[in-house]
N, C-alpha and C. Protein backbone atom coordinates (compact mmCIF):
# COMPACT_ATOMS: atom_id res chain seq x y z
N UNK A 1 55.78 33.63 -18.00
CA UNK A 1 54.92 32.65 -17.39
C UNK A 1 53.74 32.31 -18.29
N UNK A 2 53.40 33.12 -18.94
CA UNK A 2 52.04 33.00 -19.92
C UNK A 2 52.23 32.27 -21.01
N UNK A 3 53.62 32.23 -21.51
CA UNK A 3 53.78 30.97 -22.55
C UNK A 3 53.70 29.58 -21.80
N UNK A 4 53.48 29.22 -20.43
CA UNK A 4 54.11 28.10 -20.01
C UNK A 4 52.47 27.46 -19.25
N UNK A 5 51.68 28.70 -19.72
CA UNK A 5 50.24 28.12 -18.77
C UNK A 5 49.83 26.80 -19.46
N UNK A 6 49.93 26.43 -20.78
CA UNK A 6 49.06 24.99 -21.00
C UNK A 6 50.19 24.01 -20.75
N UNK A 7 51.11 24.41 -20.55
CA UNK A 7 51.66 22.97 -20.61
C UNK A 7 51.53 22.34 -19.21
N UNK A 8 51.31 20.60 -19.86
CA UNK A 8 51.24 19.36 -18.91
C UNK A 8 51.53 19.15 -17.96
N UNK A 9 53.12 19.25 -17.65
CA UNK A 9 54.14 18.96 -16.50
C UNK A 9 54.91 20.19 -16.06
N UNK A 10 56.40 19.93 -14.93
CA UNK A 10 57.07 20.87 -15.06
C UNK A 10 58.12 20.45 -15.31
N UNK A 11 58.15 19.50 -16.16
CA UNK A 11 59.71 18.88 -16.39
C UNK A 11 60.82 19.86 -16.65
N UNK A 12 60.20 20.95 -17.65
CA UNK A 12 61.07 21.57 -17.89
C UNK A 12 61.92 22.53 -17.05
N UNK A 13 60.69 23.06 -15.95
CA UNK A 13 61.03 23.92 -14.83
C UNK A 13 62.31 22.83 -14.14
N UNK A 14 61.74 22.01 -13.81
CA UNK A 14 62.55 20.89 -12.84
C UNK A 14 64.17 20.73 -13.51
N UNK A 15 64.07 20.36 -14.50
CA UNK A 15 65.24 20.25 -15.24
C UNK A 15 66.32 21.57 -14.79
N UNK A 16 65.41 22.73 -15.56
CA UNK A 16 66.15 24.09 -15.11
C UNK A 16 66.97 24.23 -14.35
N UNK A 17 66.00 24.20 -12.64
CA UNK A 17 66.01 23.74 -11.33
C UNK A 17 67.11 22.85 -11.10
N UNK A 18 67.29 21.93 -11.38
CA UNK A 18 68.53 20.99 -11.36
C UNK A 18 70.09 21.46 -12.00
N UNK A 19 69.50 21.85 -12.75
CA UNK A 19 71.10 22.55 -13.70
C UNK A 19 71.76 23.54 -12.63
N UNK A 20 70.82 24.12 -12.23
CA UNK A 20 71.13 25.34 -11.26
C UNK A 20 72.06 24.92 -9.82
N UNK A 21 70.92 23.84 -9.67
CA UNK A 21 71.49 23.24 -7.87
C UNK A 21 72.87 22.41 -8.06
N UNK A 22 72.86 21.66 -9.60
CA UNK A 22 73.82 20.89 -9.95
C UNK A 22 75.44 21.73 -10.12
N UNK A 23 74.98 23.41 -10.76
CA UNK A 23 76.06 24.55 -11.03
C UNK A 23 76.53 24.56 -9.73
N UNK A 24 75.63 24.85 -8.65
CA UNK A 24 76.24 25.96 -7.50
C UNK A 24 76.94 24.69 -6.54
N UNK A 25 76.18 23.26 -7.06
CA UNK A 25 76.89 22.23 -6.03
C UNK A 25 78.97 22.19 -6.74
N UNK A 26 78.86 22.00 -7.33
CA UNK A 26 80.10 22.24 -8.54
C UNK A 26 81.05 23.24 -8.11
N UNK A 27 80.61 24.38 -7.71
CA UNK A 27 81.22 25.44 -7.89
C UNK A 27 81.90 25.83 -6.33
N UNK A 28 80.72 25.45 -5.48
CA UNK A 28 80.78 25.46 -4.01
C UNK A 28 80.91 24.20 -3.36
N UNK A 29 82.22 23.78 -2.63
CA UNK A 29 81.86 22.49 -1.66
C UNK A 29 81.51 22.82 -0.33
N UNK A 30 81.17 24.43 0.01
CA UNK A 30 80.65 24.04 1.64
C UNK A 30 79.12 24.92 1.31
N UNK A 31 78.24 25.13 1.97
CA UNK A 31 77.39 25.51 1.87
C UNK A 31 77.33 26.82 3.60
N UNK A 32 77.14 27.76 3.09
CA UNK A 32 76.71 29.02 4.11
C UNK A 32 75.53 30.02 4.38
N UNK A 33 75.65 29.92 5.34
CA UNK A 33 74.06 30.60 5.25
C UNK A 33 74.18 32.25 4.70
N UNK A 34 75.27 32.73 4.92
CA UNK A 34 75.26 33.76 3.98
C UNK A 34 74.87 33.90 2.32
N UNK A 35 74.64 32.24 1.93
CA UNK A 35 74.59 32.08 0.36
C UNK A 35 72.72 32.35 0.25
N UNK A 36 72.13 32.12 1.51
CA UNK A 36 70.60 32.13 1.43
C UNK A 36 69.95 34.01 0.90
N UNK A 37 69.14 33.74 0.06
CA UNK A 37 68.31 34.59 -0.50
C UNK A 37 69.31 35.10 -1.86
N UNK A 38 70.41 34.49 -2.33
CA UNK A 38 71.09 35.36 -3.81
C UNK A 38 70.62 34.52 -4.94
N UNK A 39 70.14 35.44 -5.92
CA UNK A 39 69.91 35.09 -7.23
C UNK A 39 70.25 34.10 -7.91
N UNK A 40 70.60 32.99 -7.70
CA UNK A 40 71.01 31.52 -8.08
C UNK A 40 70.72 31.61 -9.57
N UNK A 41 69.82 31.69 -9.93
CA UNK A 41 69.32 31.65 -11.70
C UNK A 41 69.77 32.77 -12.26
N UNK A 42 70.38 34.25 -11.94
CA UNK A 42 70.73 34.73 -12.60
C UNK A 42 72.52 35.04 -12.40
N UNK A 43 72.67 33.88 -11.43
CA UNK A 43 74.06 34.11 -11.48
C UNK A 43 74.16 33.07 -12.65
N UNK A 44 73.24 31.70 -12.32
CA UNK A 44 73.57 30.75 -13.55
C UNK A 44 73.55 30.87 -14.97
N UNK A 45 72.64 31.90 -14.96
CA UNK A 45 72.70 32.32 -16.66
C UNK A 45 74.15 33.09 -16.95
N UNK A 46 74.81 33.74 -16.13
CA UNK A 46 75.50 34.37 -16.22
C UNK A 46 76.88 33.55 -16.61
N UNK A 47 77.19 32.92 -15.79
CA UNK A 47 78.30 32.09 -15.31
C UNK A 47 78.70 30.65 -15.49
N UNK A 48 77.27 29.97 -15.66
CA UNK A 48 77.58 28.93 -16.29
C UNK A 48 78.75 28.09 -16.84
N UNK A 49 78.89 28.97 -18.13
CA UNK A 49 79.89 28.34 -18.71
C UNK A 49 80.94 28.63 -18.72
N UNK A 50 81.39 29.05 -17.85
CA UNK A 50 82.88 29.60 -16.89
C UNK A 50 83.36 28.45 -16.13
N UNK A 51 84.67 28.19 -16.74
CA UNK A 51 85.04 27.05 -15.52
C UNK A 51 85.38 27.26 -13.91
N UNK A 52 85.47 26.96 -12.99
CA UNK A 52 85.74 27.51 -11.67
C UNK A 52 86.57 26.09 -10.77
N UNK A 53 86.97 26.74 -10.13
CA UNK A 53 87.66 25.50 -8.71
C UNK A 53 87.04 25.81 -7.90
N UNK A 54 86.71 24.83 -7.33
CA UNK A 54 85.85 24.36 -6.34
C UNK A 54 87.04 25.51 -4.71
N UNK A 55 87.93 24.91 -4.76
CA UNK A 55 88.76 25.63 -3.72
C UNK A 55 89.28 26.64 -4.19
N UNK A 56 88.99 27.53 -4.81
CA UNK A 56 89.04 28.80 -4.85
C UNK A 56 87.53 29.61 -4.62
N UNK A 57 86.81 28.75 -4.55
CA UNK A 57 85.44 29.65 -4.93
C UNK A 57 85.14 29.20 -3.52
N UNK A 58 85.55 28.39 -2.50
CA UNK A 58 84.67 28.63 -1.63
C UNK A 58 85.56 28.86 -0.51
């Protein structure tokens, strides 16, 4: 966090943020409330670049 105190905007955060919501929309077509409170950013670092089916993964 301390490298990120002067900067301007949060584009970059936001961007991040998007990659993430954009992964798990991709990966998942239904949404469950069992999915609320899991590590989203460190599954995305993880997994990313793994291809997946949508109907298998959900």
């Amino acid at each position: 966090m301390s490298q990120h105190r002067h900067d301007t905007d949060i584009q970059e955060l936001k961007t991040y943020f998007t990659s993430v919501i954009d992964w798990i929309s991709g990966v998942f077509s239904d949404v469950e409330s069992e999915m609320r409170g899991i590590e989203w950013g460190r599954l995305f670092e993880t997994y990313h670049n793994q291809p997946y089916d949508p109907v298998e993964a959900g």
